[in-house]
Structures are given as C-alpha cells and as structure tokens.
C-alpha atoms as a PDB file:
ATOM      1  CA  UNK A   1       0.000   0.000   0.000  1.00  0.00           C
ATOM      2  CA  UNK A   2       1.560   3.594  -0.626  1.00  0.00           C
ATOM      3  CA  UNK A   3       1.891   5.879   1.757  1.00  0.00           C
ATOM      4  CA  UNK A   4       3.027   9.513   1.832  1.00  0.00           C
ATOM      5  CA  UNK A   5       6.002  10.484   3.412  1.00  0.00           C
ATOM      6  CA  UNK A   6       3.723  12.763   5.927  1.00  0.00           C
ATOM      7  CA  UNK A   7       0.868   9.648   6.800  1.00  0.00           C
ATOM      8  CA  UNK A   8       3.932   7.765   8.084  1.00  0.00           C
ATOM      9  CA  UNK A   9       3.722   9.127  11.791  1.00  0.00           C
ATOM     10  CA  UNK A  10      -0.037   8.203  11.805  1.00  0.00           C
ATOM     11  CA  UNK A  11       1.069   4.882  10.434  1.00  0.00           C
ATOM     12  CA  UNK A  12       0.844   1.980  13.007  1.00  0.00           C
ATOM     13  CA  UNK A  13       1.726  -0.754  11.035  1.00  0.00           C
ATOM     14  CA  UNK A  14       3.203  -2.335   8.039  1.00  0.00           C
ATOM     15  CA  UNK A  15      -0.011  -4.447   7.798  1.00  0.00           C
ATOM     16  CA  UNK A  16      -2.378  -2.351   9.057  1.00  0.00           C
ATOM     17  CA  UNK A  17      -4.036  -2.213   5.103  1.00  0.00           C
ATOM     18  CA  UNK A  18      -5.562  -5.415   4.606  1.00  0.00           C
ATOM     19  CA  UNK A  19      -7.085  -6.931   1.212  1.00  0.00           C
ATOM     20  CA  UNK A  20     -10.520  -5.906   3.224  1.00  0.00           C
ATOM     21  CA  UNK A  21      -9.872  -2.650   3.886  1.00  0.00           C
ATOM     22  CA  UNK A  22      -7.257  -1.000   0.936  1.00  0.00           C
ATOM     23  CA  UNK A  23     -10.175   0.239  -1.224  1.00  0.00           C
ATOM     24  CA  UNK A  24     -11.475   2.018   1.670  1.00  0.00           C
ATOM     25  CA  UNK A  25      -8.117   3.707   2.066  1.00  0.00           C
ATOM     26  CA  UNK A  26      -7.570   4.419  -1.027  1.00  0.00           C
ATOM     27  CA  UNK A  27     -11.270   5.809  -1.892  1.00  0.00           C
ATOM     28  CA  UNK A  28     -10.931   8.264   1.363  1.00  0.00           C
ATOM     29  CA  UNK A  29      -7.235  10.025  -0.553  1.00  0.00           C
ATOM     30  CA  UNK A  30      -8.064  13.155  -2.503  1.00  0.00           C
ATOM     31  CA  UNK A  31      -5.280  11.961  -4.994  1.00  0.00           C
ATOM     32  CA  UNK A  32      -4.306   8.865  -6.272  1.00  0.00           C
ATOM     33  CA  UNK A  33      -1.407   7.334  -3.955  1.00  0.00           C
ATOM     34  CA  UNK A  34       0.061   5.862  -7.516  1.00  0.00           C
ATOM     35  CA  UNK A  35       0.424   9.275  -9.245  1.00  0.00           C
ATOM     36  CA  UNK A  36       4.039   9.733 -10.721  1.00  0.00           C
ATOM     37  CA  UNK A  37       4.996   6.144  -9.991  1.00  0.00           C
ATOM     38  CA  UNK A  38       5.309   4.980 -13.182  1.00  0.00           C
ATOM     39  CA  UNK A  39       7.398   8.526 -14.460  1.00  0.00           C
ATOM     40  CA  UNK A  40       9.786   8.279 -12.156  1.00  0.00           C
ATOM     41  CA  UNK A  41      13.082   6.711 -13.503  1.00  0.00           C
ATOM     42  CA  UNK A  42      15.534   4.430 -11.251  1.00  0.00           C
ATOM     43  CA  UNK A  43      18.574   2.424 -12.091  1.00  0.00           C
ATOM     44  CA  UNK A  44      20.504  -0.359 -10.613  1.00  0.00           C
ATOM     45  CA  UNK A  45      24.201   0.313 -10.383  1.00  0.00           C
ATOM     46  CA  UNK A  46      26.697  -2.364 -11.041  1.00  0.00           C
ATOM     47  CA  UNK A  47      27.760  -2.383  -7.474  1.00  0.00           C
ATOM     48  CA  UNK A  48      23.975  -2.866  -6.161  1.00  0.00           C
ATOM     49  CA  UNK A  49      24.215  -5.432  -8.819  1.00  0.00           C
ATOM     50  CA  UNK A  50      27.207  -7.093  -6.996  1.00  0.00           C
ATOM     51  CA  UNK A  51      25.817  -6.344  -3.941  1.00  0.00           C
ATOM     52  CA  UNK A  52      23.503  -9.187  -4.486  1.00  0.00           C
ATOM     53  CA  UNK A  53      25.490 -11.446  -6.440  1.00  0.00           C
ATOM     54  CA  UNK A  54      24.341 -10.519 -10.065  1.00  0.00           C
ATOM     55  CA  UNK A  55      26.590  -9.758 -12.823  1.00  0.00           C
END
C-alpha cells in the first residue's frame, strides 16, 4: 500500500491495510497514492548489482 512520506507518523503498522480494507483507504485520498509512480526513472548500479550477487 503507498503511503506519503507525511501519513507515516499516523502509520501503526506495516499491515495495518488489509485486502478488506485498501479500497477504503484508497477511496478516502483526494489523490491517487500511484500518481508519478510509473514517471519516475531508477537504475541499478553495477555495485547494487554485486551487492547481491548478479553480474
């Protein structure tokens, strides 16, 4: 489930969203929690690669 960086102090737990209760959450945000996700551009650097024993 996203979260914004400023719900995490009212955030109690990792599992606190469940299957029953996500589309709740997500119907009660004035945005969508998803919006820019898919523009914003990351990279895996050879030594993150190494890091977990890729090539």
């Amino acid at each position: 489930m996203p979260i914004a960086w400023d719900e995490l102090t009212d955030a109690r737990a990792a599992d606190q969203w469940t299957i029953k209760n996500a589309a709740q959450r997500i119907d009660s945000l004035r945005s969508s929690p998803w919006e820019g996700y898919h523009r914003t551009r990351q990279g895996i650097t050879a030594a993150m690669r190494r890091a977990v024993g890729l090539k």
